[in-house]
Protein backbone atom coordinates (compact mmCIF):
# COMPACT_ATOMS: atom_id res chain seq x y z
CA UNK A 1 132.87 140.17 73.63
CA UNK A 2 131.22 139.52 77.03
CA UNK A 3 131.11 135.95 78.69
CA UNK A 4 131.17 133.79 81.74
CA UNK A 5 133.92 131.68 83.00
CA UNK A 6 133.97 129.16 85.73
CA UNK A 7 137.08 130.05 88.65
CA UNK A 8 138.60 127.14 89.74
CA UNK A 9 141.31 129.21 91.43
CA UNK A 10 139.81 132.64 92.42
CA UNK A 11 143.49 133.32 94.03
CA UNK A 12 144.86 133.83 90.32
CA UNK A 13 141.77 136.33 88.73
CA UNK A 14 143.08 139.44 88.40
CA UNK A 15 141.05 142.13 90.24
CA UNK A 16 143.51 145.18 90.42
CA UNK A 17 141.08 147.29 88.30
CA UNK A 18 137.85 145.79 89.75
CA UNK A 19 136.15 149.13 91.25
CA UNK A 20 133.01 148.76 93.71
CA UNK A 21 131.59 151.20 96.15
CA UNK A 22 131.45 150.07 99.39
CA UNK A 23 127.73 150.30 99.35
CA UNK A 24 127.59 148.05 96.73
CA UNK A 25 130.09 145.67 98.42
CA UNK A 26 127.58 144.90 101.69
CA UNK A 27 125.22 143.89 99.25
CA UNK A 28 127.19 141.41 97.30
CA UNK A 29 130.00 140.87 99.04
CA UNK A 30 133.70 141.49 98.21
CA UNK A 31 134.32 139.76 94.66
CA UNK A 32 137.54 138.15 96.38
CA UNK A 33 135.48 136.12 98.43
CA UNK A 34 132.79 135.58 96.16
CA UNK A 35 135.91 133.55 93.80
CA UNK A 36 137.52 132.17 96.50
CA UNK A 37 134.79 131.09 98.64
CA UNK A 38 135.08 127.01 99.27
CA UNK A 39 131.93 125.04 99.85
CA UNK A 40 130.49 122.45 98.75
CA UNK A 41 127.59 122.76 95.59
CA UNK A 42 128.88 126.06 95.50
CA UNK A 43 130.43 127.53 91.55
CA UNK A 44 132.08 130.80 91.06
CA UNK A 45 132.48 132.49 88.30
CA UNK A 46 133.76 135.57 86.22
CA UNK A 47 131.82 137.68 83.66
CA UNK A 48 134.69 138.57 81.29
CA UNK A 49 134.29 141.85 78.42
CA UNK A 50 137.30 141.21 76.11
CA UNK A 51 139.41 139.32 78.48
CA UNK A 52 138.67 141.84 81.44
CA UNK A 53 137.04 140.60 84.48
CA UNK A 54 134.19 143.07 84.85
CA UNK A 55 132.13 140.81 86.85
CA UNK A 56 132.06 138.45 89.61
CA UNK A 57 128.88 136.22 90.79
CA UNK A 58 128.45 131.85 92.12
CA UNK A 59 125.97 129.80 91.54
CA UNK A 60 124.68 127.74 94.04
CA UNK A 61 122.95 124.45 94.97
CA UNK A 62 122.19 122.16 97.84
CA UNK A 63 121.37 123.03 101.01
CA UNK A 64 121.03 126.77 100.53
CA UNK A 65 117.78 125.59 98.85
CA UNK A 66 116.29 124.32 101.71
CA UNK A 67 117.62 126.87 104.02
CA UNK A 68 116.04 129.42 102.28
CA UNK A 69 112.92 127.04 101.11
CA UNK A 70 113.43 127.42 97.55
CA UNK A 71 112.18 124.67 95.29
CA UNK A 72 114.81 121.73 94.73
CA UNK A 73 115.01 122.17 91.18
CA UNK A 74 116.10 125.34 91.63
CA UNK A 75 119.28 126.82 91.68
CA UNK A 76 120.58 129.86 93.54
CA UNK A 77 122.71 133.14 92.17
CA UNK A 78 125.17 134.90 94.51
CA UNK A 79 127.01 137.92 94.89
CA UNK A 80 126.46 139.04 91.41
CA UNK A 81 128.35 142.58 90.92
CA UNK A 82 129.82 144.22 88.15
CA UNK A 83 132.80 146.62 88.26
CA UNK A 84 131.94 150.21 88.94
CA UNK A 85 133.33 151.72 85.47
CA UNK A 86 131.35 148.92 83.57
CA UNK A 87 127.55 149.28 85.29
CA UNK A 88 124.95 151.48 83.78
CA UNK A 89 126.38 150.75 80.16
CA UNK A 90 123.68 147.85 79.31
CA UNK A 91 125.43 144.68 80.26
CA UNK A 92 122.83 143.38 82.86
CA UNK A 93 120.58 141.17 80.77
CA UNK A 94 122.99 140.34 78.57
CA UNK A 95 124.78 139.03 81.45
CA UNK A 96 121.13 137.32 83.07
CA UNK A 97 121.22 135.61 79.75
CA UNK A 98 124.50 134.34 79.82
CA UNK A 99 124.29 133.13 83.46
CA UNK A 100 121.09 131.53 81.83
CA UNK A 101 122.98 129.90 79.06
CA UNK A 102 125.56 128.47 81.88
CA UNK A 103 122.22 126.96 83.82
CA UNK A 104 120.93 124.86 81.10
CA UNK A 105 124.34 123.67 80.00
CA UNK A 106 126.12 123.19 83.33
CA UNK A 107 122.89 122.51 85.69
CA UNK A 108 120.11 121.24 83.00
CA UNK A 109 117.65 119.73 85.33
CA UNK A 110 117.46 123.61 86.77
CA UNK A 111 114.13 125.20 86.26
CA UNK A 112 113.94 128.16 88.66
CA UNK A 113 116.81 130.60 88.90
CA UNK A 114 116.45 132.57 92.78
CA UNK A 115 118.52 135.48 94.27
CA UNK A 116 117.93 137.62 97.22
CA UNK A 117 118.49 141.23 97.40
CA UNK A 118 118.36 143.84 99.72
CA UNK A 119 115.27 145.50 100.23
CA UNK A 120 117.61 149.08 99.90
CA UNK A 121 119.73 147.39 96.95
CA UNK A 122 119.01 149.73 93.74
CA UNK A 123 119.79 146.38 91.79
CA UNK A 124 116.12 145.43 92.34
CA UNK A 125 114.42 147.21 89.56
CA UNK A 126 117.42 146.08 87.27
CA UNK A 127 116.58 142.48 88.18
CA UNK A 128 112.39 143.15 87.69
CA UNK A 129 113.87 144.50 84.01
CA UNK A 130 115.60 141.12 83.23
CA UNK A 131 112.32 139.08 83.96
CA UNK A 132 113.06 138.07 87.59
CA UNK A 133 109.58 138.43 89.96
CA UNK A 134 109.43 139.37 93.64
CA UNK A 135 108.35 136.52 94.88
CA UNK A 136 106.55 138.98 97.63
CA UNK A 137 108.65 137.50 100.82
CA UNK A 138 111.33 138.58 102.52
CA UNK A 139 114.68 136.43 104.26
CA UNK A 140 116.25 138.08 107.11
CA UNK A 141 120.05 137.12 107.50
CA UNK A 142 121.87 138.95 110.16
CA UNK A 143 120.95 142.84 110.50
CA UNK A 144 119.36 142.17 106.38
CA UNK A 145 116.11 141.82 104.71
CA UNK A 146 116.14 140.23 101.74
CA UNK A 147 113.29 139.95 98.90
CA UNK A 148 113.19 136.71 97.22
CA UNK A 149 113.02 136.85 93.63
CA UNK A 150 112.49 134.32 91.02
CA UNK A 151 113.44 133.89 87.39
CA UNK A 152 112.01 130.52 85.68
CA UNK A 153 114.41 128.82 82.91
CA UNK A 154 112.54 128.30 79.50
């Protein structure tokens, strides 16, 4: 069964097996860091299939908002990846959905759900699929350029 956990120790998830391509990494970071990371209004999580961390990704509120001028009642997804052996195999908007679920329950006064992506980051037509939309600007952080896309929570 696939789900989402919150980490409150990202030092004791197991990621032995966890498998990304490098490629891959730059764009979402390492999923170490992404669990591990300590900041405030910052949440990590893992996306768990049977008790197997397949996925990493944090949710994010505060002052990344205004930093990247995103509305206030909106919160923003991070460094979503999903193991190597376990992409292509029709987990992504099952996953969107769960990460959705988490919104309304953890953050319920949430009503936009942002990301960035690379503008070279395959990931972009999987994230069109699950209902996000290109919100037709682009962030640039460090050497990057990042589209801004937008999901709105029913």
């Amino acid at each position: 069964m696939l789900n989402i956990k919150p980490v409150h120790n990202g030092n004791e998830v197991a990621l032995s097996h966890y498998e990304l391509p490098i490629k891959q990494m730059i764009f979402s970071g390492h999923p170490r860091y992404i669990i591990t990371r300590k900041k405030e209004n910052y949440y990590p999580y893992v996306i768990e299939l049977d008790n197997e961390v397949i996925g990493v990704f944090a949710l994010e509120v505060g002052g990344i908002l205004t930093q990247f001028q995103f509305d206030p009642k909106g919160i923003y997804l991070r460094g979503l990846s999903i193991s190597y052996h376990h992409q292509q195999k029709g987990y992504f908007k099952d996953i969107i959905q769960l990460i959705e679920q988490e919104i309304q329950k953890r953050f319920n006064d949430k009503e936009n759900l942002y990301l960035t992506v690379n503008v070279r980051n395959n990931a972009y037509f999987a994230f069109i699929k699950s209902g996000f939309i290109d919100e037709k600007r682009t962030i640039k952080q460090g050497i990057s350029h990042l589209k801004v896309m937008k999901k709105h929570l029913s």
